[in-house]
Every structure is written in C-alpha cells, then in structure tokens.
PDB file of N, CA and C in Angstrom:
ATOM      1  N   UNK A   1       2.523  -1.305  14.686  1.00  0.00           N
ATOM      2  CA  UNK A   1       1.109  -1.134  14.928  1.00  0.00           C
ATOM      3  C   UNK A   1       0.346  -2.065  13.977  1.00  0.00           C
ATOM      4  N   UNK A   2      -0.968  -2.842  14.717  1.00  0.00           N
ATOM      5  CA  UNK A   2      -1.094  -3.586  13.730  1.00  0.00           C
ATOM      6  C   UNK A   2      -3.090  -3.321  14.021  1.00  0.00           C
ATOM      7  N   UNK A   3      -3.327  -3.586  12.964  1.00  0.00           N
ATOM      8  CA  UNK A   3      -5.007  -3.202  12.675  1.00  0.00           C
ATOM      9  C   UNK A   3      -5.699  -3.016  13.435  1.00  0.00           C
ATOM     10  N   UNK A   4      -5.627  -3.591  14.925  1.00  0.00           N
ATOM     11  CA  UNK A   4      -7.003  -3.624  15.706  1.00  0.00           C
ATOM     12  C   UNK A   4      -6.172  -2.269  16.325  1.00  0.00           C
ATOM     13  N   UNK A   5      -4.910  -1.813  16.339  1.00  0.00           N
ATOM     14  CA  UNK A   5      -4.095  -1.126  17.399  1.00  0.00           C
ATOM     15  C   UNK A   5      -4.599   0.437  16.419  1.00  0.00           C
ATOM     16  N   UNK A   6      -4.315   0.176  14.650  1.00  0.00           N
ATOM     17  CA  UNK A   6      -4.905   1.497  14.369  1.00  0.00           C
ATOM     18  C   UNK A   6      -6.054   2.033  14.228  1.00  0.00           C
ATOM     19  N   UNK A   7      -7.018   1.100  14.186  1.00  0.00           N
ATOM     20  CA  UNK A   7      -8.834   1.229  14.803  1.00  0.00           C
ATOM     21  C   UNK A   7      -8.633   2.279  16.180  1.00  0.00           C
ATOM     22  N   UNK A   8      -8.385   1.702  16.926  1.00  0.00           N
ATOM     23  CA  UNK A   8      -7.953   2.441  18.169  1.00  0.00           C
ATOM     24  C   UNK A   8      -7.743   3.974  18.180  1.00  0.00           C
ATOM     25  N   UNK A   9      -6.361   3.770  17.605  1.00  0.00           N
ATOM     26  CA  UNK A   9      -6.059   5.023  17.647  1.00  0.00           C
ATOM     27  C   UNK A   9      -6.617   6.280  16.582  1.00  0.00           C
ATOM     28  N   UNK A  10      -7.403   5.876  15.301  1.00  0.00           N
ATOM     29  CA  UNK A  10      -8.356   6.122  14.731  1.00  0.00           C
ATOM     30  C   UNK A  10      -9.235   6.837  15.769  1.00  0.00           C
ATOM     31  N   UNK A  11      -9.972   6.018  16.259  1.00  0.00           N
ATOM     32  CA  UNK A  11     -11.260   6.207  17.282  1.00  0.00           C
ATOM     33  C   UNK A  11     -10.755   7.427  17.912  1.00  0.00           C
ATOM     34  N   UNK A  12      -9.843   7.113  18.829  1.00  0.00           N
ATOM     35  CA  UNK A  12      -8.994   8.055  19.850  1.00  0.00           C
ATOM     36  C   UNK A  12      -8.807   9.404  19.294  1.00  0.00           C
ATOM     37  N   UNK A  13      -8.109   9.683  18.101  1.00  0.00           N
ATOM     38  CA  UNK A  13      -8.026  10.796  17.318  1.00  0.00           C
ATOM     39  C   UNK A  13      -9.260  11.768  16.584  1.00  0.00           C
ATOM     40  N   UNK A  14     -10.330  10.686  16.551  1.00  0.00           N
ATOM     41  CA  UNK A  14     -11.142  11.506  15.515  1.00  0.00           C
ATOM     42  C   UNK A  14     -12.639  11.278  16.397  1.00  0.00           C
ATOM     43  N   UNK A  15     -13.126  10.300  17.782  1.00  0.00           N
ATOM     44  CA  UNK A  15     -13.676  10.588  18.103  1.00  0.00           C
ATOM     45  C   UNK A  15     -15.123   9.871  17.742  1.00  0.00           C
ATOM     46  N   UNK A  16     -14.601   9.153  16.881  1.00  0.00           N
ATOM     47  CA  UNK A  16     -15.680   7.799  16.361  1.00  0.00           C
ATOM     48  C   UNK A  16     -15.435   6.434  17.507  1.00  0.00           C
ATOM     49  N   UNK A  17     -16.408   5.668  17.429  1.00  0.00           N
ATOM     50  CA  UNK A  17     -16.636   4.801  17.061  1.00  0.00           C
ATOM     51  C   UNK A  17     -15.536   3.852  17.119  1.00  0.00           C
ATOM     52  N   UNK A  18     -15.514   2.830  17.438  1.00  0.00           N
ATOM     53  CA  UNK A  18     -14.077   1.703  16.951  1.00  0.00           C
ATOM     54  C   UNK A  18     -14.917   1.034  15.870  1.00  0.00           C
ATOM     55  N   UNK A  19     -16.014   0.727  15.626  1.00  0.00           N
ATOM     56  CA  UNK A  19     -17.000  -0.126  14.485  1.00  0.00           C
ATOM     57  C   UNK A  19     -16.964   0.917  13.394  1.00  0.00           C
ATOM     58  N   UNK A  20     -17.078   2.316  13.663  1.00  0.00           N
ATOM     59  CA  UNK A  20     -16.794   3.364  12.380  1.00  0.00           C
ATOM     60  C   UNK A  20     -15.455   3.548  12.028  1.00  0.00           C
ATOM     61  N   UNK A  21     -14.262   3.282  13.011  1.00  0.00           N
ATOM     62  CA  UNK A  21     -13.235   3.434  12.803  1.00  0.00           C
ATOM     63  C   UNK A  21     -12.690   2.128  11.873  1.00  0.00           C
ATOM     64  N   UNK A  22     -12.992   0.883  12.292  1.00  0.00           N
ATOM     65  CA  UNK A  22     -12.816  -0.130  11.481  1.00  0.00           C
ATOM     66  C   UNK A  22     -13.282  -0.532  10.153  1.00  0.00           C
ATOM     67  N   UNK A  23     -14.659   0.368   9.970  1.00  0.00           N
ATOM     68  CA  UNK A  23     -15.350   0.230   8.517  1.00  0.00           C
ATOM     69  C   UNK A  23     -14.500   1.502   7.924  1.00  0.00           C
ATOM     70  N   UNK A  24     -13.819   2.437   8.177  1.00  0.00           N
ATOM     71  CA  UNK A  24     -13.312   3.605   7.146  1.00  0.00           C
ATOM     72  C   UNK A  24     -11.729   3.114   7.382  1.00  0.00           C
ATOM     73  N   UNK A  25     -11.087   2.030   7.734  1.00  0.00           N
ATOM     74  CA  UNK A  25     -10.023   1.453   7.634  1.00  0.00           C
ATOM     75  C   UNK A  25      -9.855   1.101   6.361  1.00  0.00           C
ATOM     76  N   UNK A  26     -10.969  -0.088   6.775  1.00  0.00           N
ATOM     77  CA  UNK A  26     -11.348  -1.052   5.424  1.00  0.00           C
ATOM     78  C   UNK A  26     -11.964  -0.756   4.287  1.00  0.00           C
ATOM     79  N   UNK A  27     -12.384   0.515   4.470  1.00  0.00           N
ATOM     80  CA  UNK A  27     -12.919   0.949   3.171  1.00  0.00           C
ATOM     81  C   UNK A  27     -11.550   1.722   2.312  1.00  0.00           C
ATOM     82  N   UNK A  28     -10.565   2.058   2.933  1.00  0.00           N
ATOM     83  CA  UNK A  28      -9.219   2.767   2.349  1.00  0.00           C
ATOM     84  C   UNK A  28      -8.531   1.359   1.792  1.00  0.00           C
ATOM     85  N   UNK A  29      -8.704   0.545   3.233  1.00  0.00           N
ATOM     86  CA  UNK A  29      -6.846  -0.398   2.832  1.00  0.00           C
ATOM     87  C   UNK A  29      -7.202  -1.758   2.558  1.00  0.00           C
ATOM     88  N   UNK A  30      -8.963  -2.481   2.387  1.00  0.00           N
ATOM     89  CA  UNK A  30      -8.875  -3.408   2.109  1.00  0.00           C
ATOM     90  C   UNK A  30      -8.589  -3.925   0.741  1.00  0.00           C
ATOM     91  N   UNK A  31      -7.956  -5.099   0.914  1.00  0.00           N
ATOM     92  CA  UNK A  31      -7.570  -5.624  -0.810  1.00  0.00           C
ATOM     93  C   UNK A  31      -8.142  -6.016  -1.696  1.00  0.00           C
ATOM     94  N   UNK A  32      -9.566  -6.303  -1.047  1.00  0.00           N
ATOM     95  CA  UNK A  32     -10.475  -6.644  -2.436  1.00  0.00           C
ATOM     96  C   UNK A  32     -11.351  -5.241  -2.876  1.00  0.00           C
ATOM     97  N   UNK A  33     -12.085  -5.089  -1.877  1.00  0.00           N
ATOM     98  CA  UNK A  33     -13.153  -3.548  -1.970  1.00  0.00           C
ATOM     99  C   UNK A  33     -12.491  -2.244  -1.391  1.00  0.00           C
ATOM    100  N   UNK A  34     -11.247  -2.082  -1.361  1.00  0.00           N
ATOM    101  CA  UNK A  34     -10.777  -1.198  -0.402  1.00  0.00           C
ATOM    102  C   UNK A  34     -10.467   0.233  -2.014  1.00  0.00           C
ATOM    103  N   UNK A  35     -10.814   1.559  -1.112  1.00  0.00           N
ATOM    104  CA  UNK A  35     -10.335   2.399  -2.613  1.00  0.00           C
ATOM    105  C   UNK A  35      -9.137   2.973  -2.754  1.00  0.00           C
ATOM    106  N   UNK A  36      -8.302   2.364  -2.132  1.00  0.00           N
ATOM    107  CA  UNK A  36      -6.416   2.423  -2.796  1.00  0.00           C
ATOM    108  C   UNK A  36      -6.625   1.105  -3.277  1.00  0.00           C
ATOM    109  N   UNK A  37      -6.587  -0.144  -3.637  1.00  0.00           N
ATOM    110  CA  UNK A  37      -6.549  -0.947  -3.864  1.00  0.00           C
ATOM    111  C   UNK A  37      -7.830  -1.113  -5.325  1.00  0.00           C
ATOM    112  N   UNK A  38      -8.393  -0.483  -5.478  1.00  0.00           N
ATOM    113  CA  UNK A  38      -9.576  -0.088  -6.726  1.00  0.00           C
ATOM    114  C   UNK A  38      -8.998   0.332  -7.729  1.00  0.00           C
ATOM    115  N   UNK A  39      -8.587   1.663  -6.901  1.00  0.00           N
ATOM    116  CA  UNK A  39      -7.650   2.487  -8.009  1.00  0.00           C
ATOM    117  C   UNK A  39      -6.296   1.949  -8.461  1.00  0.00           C
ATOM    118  N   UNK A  40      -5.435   0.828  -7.772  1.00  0.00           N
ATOM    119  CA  UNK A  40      -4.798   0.608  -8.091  1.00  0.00           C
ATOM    120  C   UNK A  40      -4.633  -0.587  -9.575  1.00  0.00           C
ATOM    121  N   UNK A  41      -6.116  -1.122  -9.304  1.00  0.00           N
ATOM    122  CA  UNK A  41      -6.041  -2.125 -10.050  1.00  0.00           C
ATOM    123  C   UNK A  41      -6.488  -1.501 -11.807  1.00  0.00           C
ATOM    124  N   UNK A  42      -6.828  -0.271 -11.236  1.00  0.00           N
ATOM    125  CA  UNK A  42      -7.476   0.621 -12.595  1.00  0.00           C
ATOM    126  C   UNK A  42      -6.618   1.020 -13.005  1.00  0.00           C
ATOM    127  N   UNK A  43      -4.642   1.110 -12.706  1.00  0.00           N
ATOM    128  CA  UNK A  43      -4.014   1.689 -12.758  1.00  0.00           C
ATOM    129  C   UNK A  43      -4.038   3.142 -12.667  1.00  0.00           C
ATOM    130  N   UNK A  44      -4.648   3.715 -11.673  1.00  0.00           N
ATOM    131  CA  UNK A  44      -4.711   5.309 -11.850  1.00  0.00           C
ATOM    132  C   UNK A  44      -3.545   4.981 -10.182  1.00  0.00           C
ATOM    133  N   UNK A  45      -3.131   6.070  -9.746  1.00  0.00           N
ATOM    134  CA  UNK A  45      -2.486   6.541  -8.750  1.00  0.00           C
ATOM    135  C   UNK A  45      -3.212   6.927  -7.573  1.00  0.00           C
ATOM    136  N   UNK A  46      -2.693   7.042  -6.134  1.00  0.00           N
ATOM    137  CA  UNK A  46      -3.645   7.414  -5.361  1.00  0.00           C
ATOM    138  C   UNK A  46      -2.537   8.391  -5.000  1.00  0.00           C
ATOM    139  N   UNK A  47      -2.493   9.631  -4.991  1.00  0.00           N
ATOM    140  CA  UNK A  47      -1.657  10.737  -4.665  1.00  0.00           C
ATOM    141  C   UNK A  47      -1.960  11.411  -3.035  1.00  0.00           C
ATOM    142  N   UNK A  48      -1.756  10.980  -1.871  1.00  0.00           N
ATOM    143  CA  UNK A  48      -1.743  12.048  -1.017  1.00  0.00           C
ATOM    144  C   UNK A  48      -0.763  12.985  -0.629  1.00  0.00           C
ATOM    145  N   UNK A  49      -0.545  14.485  -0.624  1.00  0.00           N
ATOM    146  CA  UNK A  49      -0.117  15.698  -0.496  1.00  0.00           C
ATOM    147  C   UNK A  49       0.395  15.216   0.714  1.00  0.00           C
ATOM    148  N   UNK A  50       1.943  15.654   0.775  1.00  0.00           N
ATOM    149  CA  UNK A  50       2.484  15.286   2.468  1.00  0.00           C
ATOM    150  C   UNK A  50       3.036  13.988   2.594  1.00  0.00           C
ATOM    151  N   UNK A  51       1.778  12.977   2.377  1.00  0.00           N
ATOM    152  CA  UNK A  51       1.952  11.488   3.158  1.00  0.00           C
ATOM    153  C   UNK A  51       2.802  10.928   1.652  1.00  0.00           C
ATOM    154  N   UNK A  52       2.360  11.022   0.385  1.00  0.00           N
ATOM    155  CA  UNK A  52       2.781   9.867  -0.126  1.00  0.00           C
ATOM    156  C   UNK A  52       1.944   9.537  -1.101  1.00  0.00           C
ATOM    157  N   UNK A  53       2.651   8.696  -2.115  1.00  0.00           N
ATOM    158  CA  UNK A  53       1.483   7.999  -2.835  1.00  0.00           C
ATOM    159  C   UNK A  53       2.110   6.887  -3.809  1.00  0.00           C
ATOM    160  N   UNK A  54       0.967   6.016  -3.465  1.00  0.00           N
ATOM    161  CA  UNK A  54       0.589   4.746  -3.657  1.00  0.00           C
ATOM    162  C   UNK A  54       0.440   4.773  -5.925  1.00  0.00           C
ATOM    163  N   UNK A  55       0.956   3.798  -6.433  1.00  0.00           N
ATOM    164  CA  UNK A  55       1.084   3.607  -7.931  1.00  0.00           C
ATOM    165  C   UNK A  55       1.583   2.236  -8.493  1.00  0.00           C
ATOM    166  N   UNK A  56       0.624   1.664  -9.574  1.00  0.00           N
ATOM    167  CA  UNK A  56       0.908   0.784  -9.838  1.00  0.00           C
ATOM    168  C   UNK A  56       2.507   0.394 -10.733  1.00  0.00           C
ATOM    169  N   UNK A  57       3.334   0.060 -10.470  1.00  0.00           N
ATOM    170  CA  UNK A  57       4.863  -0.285 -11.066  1.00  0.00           C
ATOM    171  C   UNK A  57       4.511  -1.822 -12.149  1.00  0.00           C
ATOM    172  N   UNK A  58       4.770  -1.783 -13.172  1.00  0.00           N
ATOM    173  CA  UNK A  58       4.844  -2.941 -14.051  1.00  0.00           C
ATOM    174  C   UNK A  58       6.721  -3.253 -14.640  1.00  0.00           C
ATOM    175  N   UNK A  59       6.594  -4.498 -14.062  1.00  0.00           N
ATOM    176  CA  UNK A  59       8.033  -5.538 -14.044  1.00  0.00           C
ATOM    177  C   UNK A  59       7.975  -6.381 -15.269  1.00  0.00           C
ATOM    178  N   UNK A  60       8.858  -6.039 -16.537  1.00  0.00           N
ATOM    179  CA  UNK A  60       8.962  -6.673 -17.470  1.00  0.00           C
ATOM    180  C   UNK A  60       9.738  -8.498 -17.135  1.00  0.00           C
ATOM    181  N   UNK A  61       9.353  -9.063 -18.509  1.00  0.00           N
ATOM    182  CA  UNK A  61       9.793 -10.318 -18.119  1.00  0.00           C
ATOM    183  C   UNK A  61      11.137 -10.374 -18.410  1.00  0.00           C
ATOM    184  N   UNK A  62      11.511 -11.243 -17.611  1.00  0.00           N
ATOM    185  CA  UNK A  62      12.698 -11.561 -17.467  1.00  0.00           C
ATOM    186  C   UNK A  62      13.528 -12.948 -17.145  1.00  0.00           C
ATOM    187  N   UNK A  63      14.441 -13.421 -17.673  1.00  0.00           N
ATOM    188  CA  UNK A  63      15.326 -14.672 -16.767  1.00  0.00           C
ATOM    189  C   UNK A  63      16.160 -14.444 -15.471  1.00  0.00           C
ATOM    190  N   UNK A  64      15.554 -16.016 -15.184  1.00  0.00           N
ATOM    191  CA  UNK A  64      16.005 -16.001 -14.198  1.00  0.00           C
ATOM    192  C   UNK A  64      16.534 -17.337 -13.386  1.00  0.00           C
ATOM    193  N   UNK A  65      17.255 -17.556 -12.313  1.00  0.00           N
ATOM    194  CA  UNK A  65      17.320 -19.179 -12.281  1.00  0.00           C
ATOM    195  C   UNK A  65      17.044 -19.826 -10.783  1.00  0.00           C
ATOM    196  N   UNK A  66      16.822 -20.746 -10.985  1.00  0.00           N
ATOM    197  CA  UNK A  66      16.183 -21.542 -10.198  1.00  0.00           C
ATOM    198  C   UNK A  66      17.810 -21.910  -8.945  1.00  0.00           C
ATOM    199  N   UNK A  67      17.462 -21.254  -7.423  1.00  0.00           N
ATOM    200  CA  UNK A  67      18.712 -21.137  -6.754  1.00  0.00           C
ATOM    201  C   UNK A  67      19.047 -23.207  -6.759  1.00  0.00           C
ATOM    202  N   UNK A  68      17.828 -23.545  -6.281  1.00  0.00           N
ATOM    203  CA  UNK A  68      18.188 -25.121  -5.953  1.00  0.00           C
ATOM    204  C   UNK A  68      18.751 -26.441  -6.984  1.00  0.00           C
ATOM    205  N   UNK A  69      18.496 -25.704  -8.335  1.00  0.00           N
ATOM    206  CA  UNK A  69      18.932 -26.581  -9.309  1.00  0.00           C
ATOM    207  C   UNK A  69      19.995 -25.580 -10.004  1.00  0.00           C
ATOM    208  N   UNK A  70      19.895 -24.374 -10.419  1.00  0.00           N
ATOM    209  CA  UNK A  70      20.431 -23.733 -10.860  1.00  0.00           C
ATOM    210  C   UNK A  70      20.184 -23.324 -12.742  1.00  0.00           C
ATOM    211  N   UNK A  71      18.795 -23.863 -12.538  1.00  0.00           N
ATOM    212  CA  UNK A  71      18.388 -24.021 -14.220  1.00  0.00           C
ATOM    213  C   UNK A  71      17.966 -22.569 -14.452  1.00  0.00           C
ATOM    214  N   UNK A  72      18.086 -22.233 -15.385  1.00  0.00           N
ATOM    215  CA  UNK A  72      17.072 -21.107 -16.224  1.00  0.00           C
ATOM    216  C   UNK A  72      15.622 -21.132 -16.845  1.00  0.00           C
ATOM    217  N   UNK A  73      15.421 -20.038 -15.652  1.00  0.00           N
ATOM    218  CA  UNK A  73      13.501 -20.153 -16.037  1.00  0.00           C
ATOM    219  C   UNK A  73      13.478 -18.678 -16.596  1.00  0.00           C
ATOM    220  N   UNK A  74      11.950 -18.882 -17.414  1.00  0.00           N
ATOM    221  CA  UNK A  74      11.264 -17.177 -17.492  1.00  0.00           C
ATOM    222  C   UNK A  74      10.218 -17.074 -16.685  1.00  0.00           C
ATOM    223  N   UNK A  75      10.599 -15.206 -16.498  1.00  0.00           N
ATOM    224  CA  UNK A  75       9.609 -14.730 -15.380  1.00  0.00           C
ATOM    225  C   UNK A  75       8.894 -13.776 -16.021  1.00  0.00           C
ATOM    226  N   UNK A  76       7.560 -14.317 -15.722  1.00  0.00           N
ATOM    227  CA  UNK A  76       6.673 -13.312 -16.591  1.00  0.00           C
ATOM    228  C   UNK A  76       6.354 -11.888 -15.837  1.00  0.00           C
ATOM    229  N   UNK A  77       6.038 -10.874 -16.643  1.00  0.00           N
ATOM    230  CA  UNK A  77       5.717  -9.463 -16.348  1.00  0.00           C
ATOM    231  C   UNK A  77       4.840  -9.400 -15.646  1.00  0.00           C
ATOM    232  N   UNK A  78       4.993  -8.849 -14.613  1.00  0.00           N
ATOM    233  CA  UNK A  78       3.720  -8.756 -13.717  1.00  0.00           C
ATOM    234  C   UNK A  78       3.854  -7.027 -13.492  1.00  0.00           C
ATOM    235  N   UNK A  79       2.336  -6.923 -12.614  1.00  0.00           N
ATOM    236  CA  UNK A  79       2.341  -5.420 -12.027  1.00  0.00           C
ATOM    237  C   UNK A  79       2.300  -5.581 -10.495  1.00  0.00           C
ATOM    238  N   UNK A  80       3.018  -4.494  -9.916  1.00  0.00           N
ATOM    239  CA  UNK A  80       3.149  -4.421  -8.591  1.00  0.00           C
ATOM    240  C   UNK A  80       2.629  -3.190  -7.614  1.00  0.00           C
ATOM    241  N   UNK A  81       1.860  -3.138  -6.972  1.00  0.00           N
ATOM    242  CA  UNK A  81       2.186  -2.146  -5.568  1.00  0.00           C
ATOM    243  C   UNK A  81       3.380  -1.450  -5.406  1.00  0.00           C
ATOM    244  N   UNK A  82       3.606   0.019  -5.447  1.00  0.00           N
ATOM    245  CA  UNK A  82       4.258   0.588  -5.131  1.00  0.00           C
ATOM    246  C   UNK A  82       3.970   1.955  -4.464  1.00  0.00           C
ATOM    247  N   UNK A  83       4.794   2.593  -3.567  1.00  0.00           N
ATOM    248  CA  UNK A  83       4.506   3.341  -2.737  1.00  0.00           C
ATOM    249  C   UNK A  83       6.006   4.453  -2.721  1.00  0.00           C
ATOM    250  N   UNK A  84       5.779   5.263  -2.770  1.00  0.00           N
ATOM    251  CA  UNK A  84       6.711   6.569  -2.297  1.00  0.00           C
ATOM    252  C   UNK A  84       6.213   7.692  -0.817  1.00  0.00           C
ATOM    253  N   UNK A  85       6.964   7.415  -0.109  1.00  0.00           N
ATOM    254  CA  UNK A  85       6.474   8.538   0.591  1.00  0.00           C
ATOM    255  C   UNK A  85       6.821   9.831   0.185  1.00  0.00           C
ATOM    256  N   UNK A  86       6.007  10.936   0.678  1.00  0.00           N
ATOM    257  CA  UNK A  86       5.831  12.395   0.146  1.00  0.00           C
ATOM    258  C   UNK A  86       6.931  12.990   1.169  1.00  0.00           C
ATOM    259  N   UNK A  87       7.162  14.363   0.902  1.00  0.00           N
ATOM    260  CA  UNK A  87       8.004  15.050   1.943  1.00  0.00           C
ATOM    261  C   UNK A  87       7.884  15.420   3.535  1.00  0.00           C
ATOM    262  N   UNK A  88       6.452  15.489   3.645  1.00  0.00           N
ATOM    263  CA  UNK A  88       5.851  16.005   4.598  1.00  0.00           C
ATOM    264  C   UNK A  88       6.228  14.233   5.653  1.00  0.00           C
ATOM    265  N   UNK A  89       6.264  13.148   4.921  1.00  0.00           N
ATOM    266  CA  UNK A  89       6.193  11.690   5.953  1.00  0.00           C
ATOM    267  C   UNK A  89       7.822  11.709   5.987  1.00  0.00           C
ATOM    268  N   UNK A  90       8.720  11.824   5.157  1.00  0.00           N
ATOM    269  CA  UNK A  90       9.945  11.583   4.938  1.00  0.00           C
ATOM    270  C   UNK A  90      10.425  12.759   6.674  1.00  0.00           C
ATOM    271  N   UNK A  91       9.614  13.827   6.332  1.00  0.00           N
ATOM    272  CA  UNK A  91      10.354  15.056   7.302  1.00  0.00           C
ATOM    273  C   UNK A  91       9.914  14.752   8.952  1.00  0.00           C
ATOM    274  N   UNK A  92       8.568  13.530   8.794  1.00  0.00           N
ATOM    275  CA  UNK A  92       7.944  13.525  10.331  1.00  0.00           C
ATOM    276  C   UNK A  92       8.910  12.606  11.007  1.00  0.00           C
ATOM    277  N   UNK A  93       9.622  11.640   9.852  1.00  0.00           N
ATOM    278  CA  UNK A  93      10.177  10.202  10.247  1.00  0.00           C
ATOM    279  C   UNK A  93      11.748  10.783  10.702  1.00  0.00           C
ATOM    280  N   UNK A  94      12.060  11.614  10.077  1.00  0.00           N
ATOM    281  CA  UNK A  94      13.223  12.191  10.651  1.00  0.00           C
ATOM    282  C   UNK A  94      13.393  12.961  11.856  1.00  0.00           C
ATOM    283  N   UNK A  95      12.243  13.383  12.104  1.00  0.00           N
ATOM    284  CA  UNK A  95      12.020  14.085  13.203  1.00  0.00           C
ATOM    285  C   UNK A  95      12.112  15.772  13.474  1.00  0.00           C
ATOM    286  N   UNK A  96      12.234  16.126  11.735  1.00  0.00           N
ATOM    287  CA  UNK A  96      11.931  17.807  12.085  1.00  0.00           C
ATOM    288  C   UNK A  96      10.616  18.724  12.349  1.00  0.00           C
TER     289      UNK A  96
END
C-alpha cells in the first residue's frame, strides 16, 4: 500500500475527506513536520498500545572496510529510526 492508496482507505474508514485524510497522514508520518518524526528527533519515543512503537536507536562508531578496495575506514556514530511492533500488530499479522 502506498500513500495515495492509504489516504483512501483512511477516508473510507473514518469518513473524512481524502484532503483531511491526507493532511492527518502527513501530520503523523511526514519527515520534516510530521509528529513521529518530531519526537523522534527529540529523542523521546512514540509508544502506541497494540500497534507498536517507534524509538530513536544510536549506532556507536565503528570499523569498517571498503568492499571495492578492501581498505579500512571509520564509521561514525549515528542515530537511527527504529520500530518494534506491539503484540496486538504481531497477533493481527499472524492471523489470530
């Protein structure tokens, strides 16, 4: 499913709008102004009950090598996006 497909089904489910459905998309999942993506950069967590939740992961530096030459570089620490799903998504995907 891809963005314009979950606008849609947004709309369909809740009875809005596809222009309201697309502004409360983007207000959750966009990457610059979006508020999982806010909070993430604040490092706080976005916890939803059921579905899952979204937390920033930080990757220490490390070596590493270059496949085409085979040299040794350093890789600096960065922070990453990370996501766990909750029990309630784990149990829908299985199908109980």
């Amino acid at each position: 499913m891809n963005k314009s497909e979950l606008v849609d089904a947004l709309a369909d489910a809740t009875g809005m709008t596809k222009a309201d459905s697309g502004k409360a998309i983007d207000a959750l999942f966009d990457t610059d102004s979006g508020i999982i993506a806010k909070s993430l950069k604040k490092e706080n967590r976005v916890q939803i009950t059921g579905f899952g939740t979204f937390e920033t992961k930080h990757r220490k530096a490390r070596t590493g090598r270059n496949p085409r030459t085979g040299e040794t570089i350093k890789i600096k620490a960065t922070k990453t996006p990370g996501f766990r799903a909750g029990k309630g998504l784990k149990d829908a995907v299985k199908g109980k």
